[in-house]
Structures are given as structure tokens and as C-alpha cells.
C-alpha atoms as a PDB file:
ATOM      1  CA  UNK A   1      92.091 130.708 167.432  1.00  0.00           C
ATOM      2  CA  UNK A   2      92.924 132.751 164.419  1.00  0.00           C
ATOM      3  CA  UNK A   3      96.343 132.492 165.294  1.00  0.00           C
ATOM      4  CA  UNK A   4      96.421 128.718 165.919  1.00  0.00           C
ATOM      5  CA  UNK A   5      95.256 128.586 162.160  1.00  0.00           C
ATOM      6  CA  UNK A   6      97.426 130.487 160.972  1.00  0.00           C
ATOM      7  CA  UNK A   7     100.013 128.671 162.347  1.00  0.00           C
ATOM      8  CA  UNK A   8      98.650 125.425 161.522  1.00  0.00           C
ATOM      9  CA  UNK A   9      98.579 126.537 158.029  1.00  0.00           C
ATOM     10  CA  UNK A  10     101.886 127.562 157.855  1.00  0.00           C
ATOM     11  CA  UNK A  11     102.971 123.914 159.119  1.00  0.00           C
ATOM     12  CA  UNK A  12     101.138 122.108 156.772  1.00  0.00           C
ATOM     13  CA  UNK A  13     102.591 124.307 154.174  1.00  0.00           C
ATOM     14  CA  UNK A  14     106.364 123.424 155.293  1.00  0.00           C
ATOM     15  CA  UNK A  15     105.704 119.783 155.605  1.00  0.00           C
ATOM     16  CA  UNK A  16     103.941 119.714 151.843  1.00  0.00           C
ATOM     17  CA  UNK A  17     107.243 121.152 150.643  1.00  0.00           C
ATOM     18  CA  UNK A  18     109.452 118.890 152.465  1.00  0.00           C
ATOM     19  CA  UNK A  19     107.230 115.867 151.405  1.00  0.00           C
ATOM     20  CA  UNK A  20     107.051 116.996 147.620  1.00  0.00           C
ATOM     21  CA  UNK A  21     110.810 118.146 147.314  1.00  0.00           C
ATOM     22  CA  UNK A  22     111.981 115.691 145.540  1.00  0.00           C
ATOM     23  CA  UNK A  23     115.687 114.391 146.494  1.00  0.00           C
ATOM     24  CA  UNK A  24     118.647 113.708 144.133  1.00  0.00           C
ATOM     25  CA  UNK A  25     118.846 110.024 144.711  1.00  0.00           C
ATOM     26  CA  UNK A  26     115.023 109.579 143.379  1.00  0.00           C
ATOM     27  CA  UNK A  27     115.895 106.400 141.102  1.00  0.00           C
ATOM     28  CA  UNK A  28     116.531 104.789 144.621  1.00  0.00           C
ATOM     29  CA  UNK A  29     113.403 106.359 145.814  1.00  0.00           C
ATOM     30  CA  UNK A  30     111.679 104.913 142.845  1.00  0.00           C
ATOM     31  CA  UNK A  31     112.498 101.558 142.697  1.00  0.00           C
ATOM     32  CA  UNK A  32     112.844 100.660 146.650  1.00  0.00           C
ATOM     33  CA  UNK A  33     110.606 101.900 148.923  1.00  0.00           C
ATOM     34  CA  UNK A  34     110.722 103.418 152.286  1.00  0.00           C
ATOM     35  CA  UNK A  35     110.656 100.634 154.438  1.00  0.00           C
ATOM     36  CA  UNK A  36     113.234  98.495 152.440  1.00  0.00           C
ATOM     37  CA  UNK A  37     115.573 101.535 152.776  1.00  0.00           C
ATOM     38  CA  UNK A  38     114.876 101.387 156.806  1.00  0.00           C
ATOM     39  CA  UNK A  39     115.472  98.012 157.082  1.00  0.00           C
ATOM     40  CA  UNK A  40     119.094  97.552 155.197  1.00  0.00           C
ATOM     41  CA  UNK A  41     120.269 100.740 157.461  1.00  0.00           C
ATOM     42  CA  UNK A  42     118.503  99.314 160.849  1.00  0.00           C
ATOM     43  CA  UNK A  43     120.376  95.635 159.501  1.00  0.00           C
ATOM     44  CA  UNK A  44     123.871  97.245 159.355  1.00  0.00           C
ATOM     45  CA  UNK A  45     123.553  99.917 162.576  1.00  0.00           C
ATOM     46  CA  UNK A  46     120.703  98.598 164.751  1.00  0.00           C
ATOM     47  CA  UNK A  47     117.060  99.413 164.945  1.00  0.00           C
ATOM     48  CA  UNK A  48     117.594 102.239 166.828  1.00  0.00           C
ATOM     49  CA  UNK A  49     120.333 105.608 167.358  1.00  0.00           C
ATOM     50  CA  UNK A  50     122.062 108.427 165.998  1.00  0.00           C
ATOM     51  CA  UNK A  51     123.842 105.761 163.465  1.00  0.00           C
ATOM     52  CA  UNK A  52     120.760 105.036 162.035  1.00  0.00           C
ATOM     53  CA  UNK A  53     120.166 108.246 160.774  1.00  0.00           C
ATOM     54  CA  UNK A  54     123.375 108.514 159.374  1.00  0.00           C
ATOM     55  CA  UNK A  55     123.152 105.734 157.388  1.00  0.00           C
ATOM     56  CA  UNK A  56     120.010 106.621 155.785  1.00  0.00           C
ATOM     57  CA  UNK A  57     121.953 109.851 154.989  1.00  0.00           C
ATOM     58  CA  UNK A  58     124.867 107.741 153.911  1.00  0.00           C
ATOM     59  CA  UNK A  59     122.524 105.364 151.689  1.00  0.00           C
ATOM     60  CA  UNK A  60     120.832 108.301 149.983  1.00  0.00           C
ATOM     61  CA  UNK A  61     124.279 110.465 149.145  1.00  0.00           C
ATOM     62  CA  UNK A  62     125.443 107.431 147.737  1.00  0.00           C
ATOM     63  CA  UNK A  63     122.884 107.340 144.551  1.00  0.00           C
ATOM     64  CA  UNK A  64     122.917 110.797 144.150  1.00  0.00           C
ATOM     65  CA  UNK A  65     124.611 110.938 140.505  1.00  0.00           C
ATOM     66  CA  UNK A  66     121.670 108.744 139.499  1.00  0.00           C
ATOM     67  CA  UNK A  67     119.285 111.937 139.777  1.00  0.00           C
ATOM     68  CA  UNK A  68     119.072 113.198 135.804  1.00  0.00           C
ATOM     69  CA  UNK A  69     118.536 109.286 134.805  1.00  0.00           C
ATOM     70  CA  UNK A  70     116.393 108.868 131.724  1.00  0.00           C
ATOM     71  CA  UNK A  71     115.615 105.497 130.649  1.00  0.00           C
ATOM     72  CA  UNK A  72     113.701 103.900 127.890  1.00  0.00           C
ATOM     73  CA  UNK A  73     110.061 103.223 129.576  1.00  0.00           C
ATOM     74  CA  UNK A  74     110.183  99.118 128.479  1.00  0.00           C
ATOM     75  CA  UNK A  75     113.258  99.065 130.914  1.00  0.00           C
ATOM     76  CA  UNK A  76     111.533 100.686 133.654  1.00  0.00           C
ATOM     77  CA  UNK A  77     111.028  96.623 134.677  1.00  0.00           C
ATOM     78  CA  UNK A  78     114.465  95.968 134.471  1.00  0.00           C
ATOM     79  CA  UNK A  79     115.680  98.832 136.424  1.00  0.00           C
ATOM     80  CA  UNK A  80     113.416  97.301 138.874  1.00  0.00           C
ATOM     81  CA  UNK A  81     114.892  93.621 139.074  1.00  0.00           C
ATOM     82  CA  UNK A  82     118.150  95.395 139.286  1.00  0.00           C
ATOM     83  CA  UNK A  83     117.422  97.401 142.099  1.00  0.00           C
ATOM     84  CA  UNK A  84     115.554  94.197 143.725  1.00  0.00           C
ATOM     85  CA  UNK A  85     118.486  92.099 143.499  1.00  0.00           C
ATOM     86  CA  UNK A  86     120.720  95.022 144.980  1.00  0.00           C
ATOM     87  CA  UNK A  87     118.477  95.343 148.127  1.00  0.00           C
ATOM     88  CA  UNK A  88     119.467  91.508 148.595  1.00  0.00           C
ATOM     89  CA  UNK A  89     122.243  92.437 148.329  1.00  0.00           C
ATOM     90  CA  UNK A  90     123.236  95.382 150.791  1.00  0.00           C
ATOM     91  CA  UNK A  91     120.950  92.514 153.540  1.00  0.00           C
ATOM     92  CA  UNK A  92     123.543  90.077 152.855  1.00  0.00           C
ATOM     93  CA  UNK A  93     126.929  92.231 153.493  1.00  0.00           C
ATOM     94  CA  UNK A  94     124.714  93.923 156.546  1.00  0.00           C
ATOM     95  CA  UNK A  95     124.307  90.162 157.666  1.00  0.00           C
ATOM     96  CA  UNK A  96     127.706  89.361 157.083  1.00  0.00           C
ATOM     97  CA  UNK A  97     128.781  92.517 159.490  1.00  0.00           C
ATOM     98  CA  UNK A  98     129.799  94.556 156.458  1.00  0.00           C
ATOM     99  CA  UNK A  99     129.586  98.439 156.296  1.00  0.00           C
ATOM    100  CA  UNK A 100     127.437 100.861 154.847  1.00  0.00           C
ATOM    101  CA  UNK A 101     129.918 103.355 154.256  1.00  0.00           C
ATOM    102  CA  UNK A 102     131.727 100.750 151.667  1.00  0.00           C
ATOM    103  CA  UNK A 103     128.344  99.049 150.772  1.00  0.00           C
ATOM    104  CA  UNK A 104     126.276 101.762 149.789  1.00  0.00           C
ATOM    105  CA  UNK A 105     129.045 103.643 147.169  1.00  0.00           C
ATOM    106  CA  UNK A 106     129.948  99.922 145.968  1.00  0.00           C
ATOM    107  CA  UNK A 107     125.992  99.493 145.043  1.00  0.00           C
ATOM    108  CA  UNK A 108     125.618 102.737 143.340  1.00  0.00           C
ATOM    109  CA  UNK A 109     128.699 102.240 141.071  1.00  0.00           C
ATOM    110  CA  UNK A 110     126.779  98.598 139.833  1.00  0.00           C
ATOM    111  CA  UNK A 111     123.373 100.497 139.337  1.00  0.00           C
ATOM    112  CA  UNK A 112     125.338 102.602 137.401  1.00  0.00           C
ATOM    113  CA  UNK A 113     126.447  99.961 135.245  1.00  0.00           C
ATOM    114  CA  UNK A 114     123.269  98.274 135.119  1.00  0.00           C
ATOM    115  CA  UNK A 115     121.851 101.465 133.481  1.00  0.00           C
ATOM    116  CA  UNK A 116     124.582 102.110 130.899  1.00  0.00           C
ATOM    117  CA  UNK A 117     123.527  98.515 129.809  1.00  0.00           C
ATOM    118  CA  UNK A 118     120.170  99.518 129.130  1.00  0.00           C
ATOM    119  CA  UNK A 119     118.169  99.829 126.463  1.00  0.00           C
ATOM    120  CA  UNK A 120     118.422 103.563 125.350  1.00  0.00           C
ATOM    121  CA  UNK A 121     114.858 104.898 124.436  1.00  0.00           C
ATOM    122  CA  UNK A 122     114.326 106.098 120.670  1.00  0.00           C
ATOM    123  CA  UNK A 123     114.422 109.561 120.022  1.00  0.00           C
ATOM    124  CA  UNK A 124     111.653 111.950 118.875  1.00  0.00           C
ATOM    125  CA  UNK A 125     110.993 112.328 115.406  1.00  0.00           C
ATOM    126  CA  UNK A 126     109.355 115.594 114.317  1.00  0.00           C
ATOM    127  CA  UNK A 127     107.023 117.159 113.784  1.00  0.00           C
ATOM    128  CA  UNK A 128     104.359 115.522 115.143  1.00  0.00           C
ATOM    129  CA  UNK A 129     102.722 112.884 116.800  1.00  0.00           C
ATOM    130  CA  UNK A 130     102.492 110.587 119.866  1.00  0.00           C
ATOM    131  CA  UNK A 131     105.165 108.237 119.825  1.00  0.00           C
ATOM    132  CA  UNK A 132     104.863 105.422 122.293  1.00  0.00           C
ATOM    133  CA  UNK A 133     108.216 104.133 121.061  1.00  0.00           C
ATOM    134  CA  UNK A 134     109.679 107.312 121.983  1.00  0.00           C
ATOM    135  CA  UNK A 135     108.384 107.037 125.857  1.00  0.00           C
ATOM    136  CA  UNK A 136     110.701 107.434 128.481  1.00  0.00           C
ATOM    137  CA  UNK A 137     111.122 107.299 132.203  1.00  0.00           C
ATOM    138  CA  UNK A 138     112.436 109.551 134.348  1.00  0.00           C
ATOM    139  CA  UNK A 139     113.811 108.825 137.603  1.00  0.00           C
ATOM    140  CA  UNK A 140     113.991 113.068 138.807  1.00  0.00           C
ATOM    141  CA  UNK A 141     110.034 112.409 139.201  1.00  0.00           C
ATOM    142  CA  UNK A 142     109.305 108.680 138.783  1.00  0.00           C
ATOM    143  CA  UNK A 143     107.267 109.525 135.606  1.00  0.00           C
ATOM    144  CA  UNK A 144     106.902 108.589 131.795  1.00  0.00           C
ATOM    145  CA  UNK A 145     106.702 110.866 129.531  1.00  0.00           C
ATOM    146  CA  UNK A 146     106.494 111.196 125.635  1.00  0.00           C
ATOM    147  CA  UNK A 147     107.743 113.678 123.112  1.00  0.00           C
ATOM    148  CA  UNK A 148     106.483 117.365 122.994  1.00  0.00           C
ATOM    149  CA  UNK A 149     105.152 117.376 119.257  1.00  0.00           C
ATOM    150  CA  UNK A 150     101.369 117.843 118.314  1.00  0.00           C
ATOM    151  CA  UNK A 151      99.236 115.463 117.333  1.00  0.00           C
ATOM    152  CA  UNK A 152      98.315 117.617 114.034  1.00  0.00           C
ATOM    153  CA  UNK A 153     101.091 117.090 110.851  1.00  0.00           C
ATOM    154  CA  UNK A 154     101.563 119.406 108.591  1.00  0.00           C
ATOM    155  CA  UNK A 155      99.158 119.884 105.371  1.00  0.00           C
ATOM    156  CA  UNK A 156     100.300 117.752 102.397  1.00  0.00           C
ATOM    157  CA  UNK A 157      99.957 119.405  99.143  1.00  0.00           C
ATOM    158  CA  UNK A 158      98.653 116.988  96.254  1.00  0.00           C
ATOM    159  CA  UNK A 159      98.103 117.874  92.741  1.00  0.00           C
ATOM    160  CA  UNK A 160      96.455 115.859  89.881  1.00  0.00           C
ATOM    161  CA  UNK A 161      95.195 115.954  86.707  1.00  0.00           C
ATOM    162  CA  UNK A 162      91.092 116.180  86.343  1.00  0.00           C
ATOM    163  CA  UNK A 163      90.068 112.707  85.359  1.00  0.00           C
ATOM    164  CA  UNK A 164      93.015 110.497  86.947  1.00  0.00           C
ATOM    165  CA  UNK A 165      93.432 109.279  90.032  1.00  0.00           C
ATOM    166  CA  UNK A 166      94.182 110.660  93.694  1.00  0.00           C
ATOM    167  CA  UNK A 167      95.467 108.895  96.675  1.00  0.00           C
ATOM    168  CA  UNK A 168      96.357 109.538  99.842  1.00  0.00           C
ATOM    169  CA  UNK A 169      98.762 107.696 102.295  1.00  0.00           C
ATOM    170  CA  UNK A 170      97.936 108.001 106.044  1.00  0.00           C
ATOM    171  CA  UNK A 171     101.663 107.557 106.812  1.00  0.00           C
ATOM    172  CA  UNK A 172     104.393 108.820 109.715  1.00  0.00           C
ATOM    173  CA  UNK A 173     107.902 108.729 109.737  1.00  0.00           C
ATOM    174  CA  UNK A 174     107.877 107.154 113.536  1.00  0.00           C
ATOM    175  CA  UNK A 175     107.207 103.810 114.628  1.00  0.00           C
ATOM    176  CA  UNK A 176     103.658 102.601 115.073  1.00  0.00           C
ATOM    177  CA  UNK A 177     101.995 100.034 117.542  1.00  0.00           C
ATOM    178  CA  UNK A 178     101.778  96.683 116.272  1.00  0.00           C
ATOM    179  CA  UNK A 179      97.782  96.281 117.808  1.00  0.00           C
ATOM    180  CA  UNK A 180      94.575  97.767 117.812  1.00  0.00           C
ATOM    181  CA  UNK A 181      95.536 100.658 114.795  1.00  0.00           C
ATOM    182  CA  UNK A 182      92.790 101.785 112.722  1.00  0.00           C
ATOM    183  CA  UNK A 183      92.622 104.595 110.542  1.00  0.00           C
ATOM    184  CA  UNK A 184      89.379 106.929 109.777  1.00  0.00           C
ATOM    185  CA  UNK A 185      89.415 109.501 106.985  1.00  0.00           C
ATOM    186  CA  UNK A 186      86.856 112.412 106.137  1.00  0.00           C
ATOM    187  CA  UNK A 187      86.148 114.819 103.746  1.00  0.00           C
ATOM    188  CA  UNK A 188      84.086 117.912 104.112  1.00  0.00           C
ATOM    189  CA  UNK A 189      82.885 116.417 107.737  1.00  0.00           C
ATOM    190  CA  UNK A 190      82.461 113.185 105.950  1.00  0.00           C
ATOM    191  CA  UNK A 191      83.539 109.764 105.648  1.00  0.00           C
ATOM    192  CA  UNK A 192      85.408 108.297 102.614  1.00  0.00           C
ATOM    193  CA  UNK A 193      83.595 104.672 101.141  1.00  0.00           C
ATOM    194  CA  UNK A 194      87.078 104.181  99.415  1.00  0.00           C
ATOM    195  CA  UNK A 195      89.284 104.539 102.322  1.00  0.00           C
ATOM    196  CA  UNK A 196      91.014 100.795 103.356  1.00  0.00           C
ATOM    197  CA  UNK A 197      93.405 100.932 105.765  1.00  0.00           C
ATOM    198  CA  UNK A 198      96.536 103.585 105.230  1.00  0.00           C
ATOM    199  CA  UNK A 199      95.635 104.486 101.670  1.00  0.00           C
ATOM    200  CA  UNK A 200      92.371 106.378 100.544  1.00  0.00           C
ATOM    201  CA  UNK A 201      91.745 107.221  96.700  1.00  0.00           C
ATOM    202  CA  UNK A 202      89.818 109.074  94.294  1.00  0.00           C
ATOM    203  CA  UNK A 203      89.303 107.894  91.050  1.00  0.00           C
ATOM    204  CA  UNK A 204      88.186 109.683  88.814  1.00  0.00           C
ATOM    205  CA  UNK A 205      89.094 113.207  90.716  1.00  0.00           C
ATOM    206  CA  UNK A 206      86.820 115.590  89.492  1.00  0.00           C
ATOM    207  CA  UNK A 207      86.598 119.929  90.523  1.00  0.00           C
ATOM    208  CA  UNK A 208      84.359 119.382  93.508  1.00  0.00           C
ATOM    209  CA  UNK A 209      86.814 116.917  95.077  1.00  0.00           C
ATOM    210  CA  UNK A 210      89.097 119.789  95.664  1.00  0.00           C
ATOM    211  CA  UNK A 211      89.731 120.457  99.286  1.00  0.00           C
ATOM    212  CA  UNK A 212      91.296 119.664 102.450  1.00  0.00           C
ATOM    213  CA  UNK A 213      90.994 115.458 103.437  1.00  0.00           C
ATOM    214  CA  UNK A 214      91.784 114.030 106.764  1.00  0.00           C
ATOM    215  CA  UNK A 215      93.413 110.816 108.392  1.00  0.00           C
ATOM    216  CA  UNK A 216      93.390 110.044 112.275  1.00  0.00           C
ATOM    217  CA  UNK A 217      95.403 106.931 113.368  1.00  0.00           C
ATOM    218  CA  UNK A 218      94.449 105.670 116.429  1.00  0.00           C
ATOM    219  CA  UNK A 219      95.430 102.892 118.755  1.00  0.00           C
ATOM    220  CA  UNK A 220      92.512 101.791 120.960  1.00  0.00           C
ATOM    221  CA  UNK A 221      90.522 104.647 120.310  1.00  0.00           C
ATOM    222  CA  UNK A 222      93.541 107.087 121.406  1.00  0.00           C
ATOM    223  CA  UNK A 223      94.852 109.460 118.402  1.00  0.00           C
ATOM    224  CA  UNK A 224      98.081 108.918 117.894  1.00  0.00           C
ATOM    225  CA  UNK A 225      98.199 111.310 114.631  1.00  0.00           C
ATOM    226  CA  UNK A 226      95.963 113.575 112.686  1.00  0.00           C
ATOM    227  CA  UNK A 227      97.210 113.617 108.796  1.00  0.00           C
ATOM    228  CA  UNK A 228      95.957 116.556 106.379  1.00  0.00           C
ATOM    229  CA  UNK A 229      95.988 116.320 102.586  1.00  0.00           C
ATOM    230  CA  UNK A 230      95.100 119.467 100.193  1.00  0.00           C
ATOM    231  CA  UNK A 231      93.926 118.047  97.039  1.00  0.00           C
ATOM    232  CA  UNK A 232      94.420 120.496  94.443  1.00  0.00           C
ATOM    233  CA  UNK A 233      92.384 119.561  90.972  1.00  0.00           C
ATOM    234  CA  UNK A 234      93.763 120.713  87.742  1.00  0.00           C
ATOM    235  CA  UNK A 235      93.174 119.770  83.793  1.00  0.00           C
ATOM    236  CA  UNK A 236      90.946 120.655  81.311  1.00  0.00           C
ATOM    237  CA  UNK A 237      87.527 121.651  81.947  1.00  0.00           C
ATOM    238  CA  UNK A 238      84.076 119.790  81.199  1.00  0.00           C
ATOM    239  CA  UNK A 239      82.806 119.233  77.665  1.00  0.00           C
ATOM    240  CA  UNK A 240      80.163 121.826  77.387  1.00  0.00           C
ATOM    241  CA  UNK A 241      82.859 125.042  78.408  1.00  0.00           C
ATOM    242  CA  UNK A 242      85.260 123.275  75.651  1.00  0.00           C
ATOM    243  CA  UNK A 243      82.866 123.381  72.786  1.00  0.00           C
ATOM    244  CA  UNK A 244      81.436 127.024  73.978  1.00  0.00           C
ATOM    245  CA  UNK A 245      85.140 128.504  74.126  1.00  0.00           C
ATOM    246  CA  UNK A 246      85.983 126.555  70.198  1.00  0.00           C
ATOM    247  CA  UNK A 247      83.166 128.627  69.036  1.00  0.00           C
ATOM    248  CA  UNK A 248      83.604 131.796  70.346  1.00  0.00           C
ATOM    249  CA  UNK A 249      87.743 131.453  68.988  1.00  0.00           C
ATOM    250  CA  UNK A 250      86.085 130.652  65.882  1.00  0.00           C
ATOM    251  CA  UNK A 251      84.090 133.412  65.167  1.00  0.00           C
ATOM    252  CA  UNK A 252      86.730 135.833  66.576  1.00  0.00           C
ATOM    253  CA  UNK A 253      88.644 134.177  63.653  1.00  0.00           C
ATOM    254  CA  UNK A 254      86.516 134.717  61.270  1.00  0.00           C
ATOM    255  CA  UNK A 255      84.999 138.496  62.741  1.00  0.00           C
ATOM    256  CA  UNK A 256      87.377 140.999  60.848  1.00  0.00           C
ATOM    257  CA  UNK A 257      89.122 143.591  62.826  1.00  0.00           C
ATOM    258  CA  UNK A 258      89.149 146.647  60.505  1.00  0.00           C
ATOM    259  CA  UNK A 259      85.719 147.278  58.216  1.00  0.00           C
ATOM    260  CA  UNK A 260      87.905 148.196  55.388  1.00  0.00           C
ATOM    261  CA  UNK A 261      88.926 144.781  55.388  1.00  0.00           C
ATOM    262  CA  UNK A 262      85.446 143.209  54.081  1.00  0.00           C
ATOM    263  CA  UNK A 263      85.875 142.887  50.396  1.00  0.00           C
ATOM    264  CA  UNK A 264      83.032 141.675  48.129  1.00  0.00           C
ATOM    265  CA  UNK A 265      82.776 138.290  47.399  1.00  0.00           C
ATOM    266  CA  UNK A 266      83.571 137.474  43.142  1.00  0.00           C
ATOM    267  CA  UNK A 267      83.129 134.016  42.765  1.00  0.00           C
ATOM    268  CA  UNK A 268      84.725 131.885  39.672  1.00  0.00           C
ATOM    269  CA  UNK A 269      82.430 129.652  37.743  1.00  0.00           C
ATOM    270  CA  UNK A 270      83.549 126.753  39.427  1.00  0.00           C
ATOM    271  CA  UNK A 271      82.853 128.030  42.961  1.00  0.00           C
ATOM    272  CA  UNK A 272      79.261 129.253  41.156  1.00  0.00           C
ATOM    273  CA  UNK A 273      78.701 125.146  40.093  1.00  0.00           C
ATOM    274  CA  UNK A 274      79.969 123.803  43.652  1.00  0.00           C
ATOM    275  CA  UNK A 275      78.056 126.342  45.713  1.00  0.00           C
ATOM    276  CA  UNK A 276      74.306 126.546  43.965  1.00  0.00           C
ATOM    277  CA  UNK A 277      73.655 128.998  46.998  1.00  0.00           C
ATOM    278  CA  UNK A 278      75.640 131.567  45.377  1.00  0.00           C
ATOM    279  CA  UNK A 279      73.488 131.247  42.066  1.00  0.00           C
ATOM    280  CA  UNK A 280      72.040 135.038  42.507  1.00  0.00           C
ATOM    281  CA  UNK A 281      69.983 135.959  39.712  1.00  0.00           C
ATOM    282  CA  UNK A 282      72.736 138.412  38.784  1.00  0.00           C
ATOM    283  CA  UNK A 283      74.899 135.862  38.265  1.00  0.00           C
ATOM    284  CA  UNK A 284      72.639 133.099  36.559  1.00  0.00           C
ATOM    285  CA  UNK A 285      71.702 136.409  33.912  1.00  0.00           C
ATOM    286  CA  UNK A 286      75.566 136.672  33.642  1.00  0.00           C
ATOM    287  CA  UNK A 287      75.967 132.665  32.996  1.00  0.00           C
ATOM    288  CA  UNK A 288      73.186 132.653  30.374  1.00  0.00           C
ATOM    289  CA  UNK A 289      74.930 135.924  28.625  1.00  0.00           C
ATOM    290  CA  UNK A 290      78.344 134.182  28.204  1.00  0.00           C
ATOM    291  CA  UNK A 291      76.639 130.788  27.123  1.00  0.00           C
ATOM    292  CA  UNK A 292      75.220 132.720  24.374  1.00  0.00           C
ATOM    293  CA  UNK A 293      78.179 134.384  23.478  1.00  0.00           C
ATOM    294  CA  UNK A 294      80.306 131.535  22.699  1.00  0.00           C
ATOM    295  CA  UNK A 295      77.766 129.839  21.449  1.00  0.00           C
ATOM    296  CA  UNK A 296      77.428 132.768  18.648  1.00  0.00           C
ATOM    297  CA  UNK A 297      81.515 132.691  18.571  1.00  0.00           C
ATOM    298  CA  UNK A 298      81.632 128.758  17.600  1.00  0.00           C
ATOM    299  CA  UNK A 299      78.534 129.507  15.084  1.00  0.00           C
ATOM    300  CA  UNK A 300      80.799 132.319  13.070  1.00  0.00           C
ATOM    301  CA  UNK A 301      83.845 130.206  13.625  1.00  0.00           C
ATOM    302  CA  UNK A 302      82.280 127.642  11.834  1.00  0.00           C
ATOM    303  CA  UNK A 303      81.055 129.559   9.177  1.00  0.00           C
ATOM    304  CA  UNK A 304      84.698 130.744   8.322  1.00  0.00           C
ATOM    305  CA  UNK A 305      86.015 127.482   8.429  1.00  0.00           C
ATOM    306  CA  UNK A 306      83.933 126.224   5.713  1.00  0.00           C
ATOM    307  CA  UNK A 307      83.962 129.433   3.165  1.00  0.00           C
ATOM    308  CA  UNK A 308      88.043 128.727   3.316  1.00  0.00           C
ATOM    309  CA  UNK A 309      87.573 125.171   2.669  1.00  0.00           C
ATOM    310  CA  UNK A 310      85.051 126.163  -0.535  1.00  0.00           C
ATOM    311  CA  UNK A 311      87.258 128.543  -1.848  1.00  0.00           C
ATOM    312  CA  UNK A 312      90.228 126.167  -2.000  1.00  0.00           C
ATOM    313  CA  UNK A 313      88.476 123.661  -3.760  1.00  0.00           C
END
């Protein structure tokens, strides 16, 4: 029984790989299917004999430089009518007594014009992002698939001035969906209230909007790209640190460096009747001293003046 297993296992093993080995005429085997195939072959030969086999040889060595085709996915449908209308084709010339061995080479050689006809699919654009307009089909595995760039861009460095305004566009350098786009934005796990659409701004940007922001665009719900934006906040800062640094600059101007460079402070009599603060008692002893003095010096001035004039007389 073991051995019976075994066996069995090994079988099924064989016959997955011959199933999932995929041939080199697989844009046939994508676009016709099985029984189509059997009945062009079973037209031309008969339903039943060793010439039946080689024509489904025949029919699949025919298509077998269509293996590496790559297609733009919106074609795929095309590709499809094509092979369709080929398929009537190949029943026709079987009908009409034709042969494979012409038919199938002759049918391969149009397919292979049909394709260079076809819409070539857009290339990827890096370096990130999934672009839909970018899809293609590939006829080695009768699959789509879409370029091999992450969904997260690059961080965007932006740098204002504290006070003005910041603003963000949630935009890629690839081709969008026309439908169902919508755009979210965050900050700090948040939403933004003045995000619309593609564009998202600060105004005014102050120090605590400094940090990393966030765009998704999405088509139905399904992230197409994730946007980053580093907003870096520079300028002058508040009020309060302005007037406390003016203050302290002032009275490092005004502190002297040296002690030997104090001098004492000899005011003029007009800085003594500006500034009444600097009316010391020293100095108002001193004012009423000189007063005195030339009052005494006009008195004897005087008395000069008029002995001369007496004498003269």
C-alpha cells in the first residue's frame, strides 16, 4: 500500500508539471481554447488518427515566436477578436480542403501583424507608484501585470518662512484614473481641515507645524500612491524671545569690559539743567558758589566803570 502511494504520488507530481509547463505558443493558448484548437485540426485531418496529432503539433509550432508577447492590457480585447476571426478562418480553408501545414504558418505570420499594430503599453515611470496605465499583458502566462515600483515616493523637502504660507501638492509624474480618485492627507496621525483635493496648505506656518505630512491617492479605495512632505519652518522667532534677546545685547553694550574703563561722570551745566537728577548737593553748593562769584565780579566791574567815567568828567 505504501508503495502504491508512493507511486501515486509520484504520478500526480509528473502530470502537475506537464499540466503547469507552460508551452511557447501560449498567446494561442490564451486566446483559443482547447476545444477550438481540436476542432480546426479534427476539420482538416479527421476526427480521429495519427494525423490528428500531428496537426495539433503542427498548429502549436506554428505560433511559437509569439511566446515573449507583451501587450498593452486595453488590447488584451483586441488580441482576442483577432484571434476569433483567425479560428474562422483556419474552419474555412479546412472546409475548403486546404492544409494545415500551409494554414497554420500563414495564420501566425497575420497574428503577427495584428500585434505589431497594437497599441504599445506606456512605460513605467519611476520611482513609485501603481500605474494602471502602465499595465500590461503577457501572453508567456496569460497574466497582467503592473510596474515593480512602491507605492511610497520619496520625502519632499519644503522650506518656508515662519508666518507665510505652506502648501503641498499631492502630485505624480504618471498618469492617473479619470474616476473614483480621492485624496486624504494627515499630519501627526491626523487629518488636515484645509486639505481640498491635490493641494493642502498652511497658512500662517508656525514652529509646531514642522514635521513630516502625508498624501494617499486612491482610486476606489485602492492606494495608488503614498506622497511625503517634510515641512521645515524657519524665520524669526516669537515676540517675547525678540524683546528678551534686544535687552540682554543692550546691556552687554552698555556693561564695560575692563573696570579701568569706568570713568566718573563730570557733567556741564547744561547737562546739570536738563537732567535735575544729577542735581547732587555737591553740585547745587558748587552752582550757588559760582552764582555768587560773578555776581561779586559784575558788582566790582561796575564800580570801575563808573570811577573812570567820574574822573573824566
Amino acid at each position: 500500500m505504501a508503495l502504491l502511494a508512493l507511486a501515486s504520488a509520484v504520478l500526480s507530481a509528473l502530470l502537475v508539471l506537464a499540466v503547469f509547463r507552460v508551452p511557447a505558443w501560449a498567446c494561442l493558448l490564451c486566446f483559443t481554447t482547447y476545444s477550438e484548437r481540436l476542432r480546426i485540426c479534427q476539420m482538416f485531418v479527421g476526427m480521429r488518427g495519427p494525423k490528428l496529432e500531428e496537426c495539433e503539433e503542427a498548429f502549436t509550432a506554428a505560433f511559437r515566436a509569439l511566446s515573449d508577447t507583451e501587450i498593452n492590457y486595453d488590447e488584451r480585447s483586441h488580441l482576442h477578436d483577432a484571434f476569433t476571426q483567425m479560428t474562422h478562418a483556419l474552419q474555412e480553408l479546412a472546409a475548403a480542403q486546404g492544409s494545415f501545414e500551409v494554414a497554420f504558418p500563414d495564420a501566425a505570420e497575420k497574428m503577427k501583424k495584428v500585434i505589431t499594430q497594437l497599441k504599445e503599453a506606456q512605460a513605467c515611470i519611476p520611482p513609485c507608484g501603481l500605474q494602471e496605465f502602465a499595465r500590461r499583458f503577457l501572453c508567456s502566462g496569460c497574466y497582467s501585470r503592473v510596474c515593480d515600483l512602491p507605492l511610497d515616493c520619496p520625502v519632499q523637502d519644503v522650506t518656508v518662512i515662519r508666518g507665510d504660507q505652506a502648501m503641498f501638492s499631492c502630485i505624480v509624474n504618471f498618469q492617473l484614473p479619470k474616476e473614483e480618485i480621492t485624496y486624504s492627507w494627515k499630519f501627526a496621525g491626523g487629518d488636515m481641515p484645509r486639505a481640498e483635493g491635490y493641494l493642502a496648505r498652511i497658512r500662517p506656518a508656525q514652529l509646531t507645524h514642522r514635521g513630516t505630512f502625508s498624501c494617499v491617492i486612491k482610486q476606489d479605495q485602492r492606494p495608488l500612491a503614498r506622497l511625503y512632505f517634510f515641512l521645515n519652518v524657519t524665520g524669526p522667532p516669537p515676540r517675547a524671545e525678540i524683546e528678551l534677546q534686544a535687552s540682554f545685547r543692550e546691556v552687554l553694550r552698555w556693561a564695560p569690559r575692563d573696570a579701568e574703563l569706568i570713568q566718573p561722570w563730570r557733567p556741564s551745566l547744561g547737562e546739570l539743567l536738563v537732567r535735575p537728577e544729577a542735581l547732587t548737593p555737591s553740585n547745587l553748593f558748587l552752582l550757588a558758589a559760582l552764582g555768587a562769584l560773578a555776581s561779586a565780579s559784575a558788582t566790582v566791574l561796575a564800580w570801575i566803570f563808573f570811577r573812570w567815567y567820574c574822573s573824566g568828567d
